[in-house]
N, C-alpha and C. Protein backbone atom coordinates (compact mmCIF):
# COMPACT_ATOMS: atom_id res chain seq x y z
N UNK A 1 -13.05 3.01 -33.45
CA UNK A 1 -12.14 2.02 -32.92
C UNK A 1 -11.18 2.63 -31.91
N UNK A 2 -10.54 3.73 -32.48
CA UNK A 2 -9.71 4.72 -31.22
C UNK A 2 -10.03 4.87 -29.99
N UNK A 3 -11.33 5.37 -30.61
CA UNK A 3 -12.38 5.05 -28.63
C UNK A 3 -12.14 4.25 -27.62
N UNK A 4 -12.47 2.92 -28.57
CA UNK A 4 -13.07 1.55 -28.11
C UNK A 4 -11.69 1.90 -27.23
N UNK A 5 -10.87 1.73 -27.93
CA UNK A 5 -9.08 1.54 -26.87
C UNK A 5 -8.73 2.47 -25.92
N UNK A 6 -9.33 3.40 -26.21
CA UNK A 6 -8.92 4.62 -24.98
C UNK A 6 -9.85 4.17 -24.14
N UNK A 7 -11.58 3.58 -24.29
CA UNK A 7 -12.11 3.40 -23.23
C UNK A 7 -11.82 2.16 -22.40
N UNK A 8 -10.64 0.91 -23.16
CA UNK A 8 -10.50 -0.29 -22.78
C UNK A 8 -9.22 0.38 -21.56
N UNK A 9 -8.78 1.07 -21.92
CA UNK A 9 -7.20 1.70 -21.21
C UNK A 9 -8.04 2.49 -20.03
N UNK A 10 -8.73 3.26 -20.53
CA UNK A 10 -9.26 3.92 -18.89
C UNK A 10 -9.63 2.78 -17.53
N UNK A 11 -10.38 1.81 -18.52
CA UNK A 11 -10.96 0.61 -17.60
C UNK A 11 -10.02 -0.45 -17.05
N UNK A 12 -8.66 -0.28 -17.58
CA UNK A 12 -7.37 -1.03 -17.20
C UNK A 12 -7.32 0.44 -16.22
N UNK A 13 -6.73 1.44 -15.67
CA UNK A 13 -6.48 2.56 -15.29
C UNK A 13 -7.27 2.38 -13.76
N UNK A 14 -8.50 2.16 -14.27
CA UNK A 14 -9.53 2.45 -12.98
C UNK A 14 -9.35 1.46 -11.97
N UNK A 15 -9.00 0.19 -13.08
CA UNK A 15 -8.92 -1.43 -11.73
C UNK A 15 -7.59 -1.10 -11.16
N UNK A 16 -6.89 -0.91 -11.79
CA UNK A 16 -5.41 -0.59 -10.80
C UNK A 16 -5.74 0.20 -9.97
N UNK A 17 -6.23 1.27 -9.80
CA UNK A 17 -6.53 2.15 -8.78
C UNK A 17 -7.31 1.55 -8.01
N UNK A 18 -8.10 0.60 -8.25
CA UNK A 18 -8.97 0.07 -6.93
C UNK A 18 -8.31 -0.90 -6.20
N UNK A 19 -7.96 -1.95 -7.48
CA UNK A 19 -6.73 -2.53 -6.36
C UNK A 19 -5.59 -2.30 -5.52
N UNK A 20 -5.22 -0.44 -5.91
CA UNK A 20 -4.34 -0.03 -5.36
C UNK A 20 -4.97 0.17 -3.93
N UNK A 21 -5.92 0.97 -4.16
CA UNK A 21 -7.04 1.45 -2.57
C UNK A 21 -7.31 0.48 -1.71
N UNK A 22 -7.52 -0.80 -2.38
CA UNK A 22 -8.03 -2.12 -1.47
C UNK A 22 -6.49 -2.67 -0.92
N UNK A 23 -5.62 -2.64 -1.53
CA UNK A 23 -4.22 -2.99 -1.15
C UNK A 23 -4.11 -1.94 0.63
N UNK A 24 -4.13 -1.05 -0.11
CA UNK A 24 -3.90 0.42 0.77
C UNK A 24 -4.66 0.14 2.03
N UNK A 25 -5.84 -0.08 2.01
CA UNK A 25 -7.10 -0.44 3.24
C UNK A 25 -6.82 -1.57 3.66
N UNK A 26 -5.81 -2.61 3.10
CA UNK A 26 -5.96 -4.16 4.04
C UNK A 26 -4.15 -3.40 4.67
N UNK A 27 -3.28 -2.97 4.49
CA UNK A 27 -2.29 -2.77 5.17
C UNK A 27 -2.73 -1.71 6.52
N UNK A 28 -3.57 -0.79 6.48
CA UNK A 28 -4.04 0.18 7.31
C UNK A 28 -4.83 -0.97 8.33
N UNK A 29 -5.50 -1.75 7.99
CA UNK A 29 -6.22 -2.56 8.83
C UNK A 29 -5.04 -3.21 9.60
N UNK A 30 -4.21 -3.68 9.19
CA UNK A 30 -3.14 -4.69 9.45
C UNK A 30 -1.91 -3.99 10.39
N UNK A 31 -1.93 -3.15 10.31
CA UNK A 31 -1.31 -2.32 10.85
C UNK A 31 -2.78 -1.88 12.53
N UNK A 32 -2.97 -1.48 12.58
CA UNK A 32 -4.68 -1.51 13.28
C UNK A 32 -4.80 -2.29 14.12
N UNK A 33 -4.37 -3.87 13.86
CA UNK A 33 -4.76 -4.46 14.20
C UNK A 33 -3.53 -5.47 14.97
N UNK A 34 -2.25 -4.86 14.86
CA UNK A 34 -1.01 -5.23 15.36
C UNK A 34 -0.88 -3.62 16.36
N UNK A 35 -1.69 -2.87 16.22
CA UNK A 35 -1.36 -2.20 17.16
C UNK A 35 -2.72 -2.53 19.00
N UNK A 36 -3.89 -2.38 18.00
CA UNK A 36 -4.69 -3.03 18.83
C UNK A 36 -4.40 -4.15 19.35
N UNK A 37 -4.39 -4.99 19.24
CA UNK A 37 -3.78 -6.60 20.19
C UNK A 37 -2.43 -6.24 20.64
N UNK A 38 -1.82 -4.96 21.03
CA UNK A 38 -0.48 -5.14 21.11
C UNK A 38 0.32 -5.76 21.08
N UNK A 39 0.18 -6.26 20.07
CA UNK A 39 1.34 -7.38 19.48
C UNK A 39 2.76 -6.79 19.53
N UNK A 40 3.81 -7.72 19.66
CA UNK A 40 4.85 -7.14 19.43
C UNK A 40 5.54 -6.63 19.06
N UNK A 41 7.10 -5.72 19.37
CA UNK A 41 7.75 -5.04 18.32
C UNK A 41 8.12 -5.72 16.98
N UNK A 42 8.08 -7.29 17.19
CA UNK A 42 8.48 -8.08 15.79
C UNK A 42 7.65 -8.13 15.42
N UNK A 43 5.95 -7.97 15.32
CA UNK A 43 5.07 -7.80 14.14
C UNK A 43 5.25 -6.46 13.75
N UNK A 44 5.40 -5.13 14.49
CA UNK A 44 5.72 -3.93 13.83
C UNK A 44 6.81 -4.04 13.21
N UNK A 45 8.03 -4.39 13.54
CA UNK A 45 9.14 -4.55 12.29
C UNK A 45 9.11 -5.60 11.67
N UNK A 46 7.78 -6.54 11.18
CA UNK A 46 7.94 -7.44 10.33
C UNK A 46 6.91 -6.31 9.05
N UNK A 47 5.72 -5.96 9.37
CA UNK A 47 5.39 -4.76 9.32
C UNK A 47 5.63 -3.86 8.45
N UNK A 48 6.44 -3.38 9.07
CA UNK A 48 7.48 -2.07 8.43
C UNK A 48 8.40 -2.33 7.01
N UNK A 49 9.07 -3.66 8.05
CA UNK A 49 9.49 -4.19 6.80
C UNK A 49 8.95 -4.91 5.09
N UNK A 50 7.90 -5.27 5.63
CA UNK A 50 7.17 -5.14 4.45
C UNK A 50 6.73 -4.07 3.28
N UNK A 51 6.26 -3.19 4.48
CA UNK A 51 6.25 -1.67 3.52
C UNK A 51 7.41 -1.04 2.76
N UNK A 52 8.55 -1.30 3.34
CA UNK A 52 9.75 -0.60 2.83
C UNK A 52 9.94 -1.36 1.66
N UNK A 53 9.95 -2.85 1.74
CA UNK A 53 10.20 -3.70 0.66
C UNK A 53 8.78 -3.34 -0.94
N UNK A 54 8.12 -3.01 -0.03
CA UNK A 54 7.08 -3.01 -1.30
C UNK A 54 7.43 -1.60 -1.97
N UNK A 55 8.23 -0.63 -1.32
CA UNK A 55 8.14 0.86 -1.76
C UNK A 55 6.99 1.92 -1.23
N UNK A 56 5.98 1.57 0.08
CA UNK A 56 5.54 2.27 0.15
C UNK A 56 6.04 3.16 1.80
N UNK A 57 6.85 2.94 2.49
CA UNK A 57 7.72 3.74 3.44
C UNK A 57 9.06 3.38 2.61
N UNK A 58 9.63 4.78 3.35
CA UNK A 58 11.52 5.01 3.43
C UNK A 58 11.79 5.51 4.47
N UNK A 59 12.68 4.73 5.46
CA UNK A 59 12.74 5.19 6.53
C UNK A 59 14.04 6.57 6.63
N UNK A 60 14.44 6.55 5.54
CA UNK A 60 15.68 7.96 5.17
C UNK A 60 14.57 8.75 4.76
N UNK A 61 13.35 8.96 4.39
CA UNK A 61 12.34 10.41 3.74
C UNK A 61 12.04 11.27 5.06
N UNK A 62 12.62 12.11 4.60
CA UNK A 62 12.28 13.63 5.73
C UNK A 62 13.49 13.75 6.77
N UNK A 63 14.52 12.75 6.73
CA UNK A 63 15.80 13.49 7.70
C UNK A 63 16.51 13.79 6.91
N UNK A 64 16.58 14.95 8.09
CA UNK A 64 17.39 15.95 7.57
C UNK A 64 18.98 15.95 7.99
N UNK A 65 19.84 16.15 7.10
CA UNK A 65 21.33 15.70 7.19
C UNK A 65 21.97 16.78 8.08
């Protein structure tokens, strides 16, 4: 039975990670694809702003004080 649950938890484990990757690959596209059509600076800072809000940029990481 211990199994059964460690193997039900790996298989919860693995889908998050794919949905994390497929998340990851439609923002890279999206991004791609606001740069290709040169779309404007307000789709890049609508953009950006999205990422920051979700937690995946900080625009304070790496300056230096």
């Amino acid at each position: 039975m211990n199994q059964d649950k460690e193997i039900n938890e790996l298989k919860e484990m693995l889908a998050g990670a794919q949905l994390t990757e497929e998340n990851l690959k439609d923002y890279l596209f999206e991004i791609c694809d606001i740069i290709h059509m040169q779309m404007s600076l307000k789709y890049q800072d609508m953009w950006v702003a999205r990422m920051i809000e979700i937690g995946l940029y900080d625009p304070e990481e790496g300056l230096e004080a």
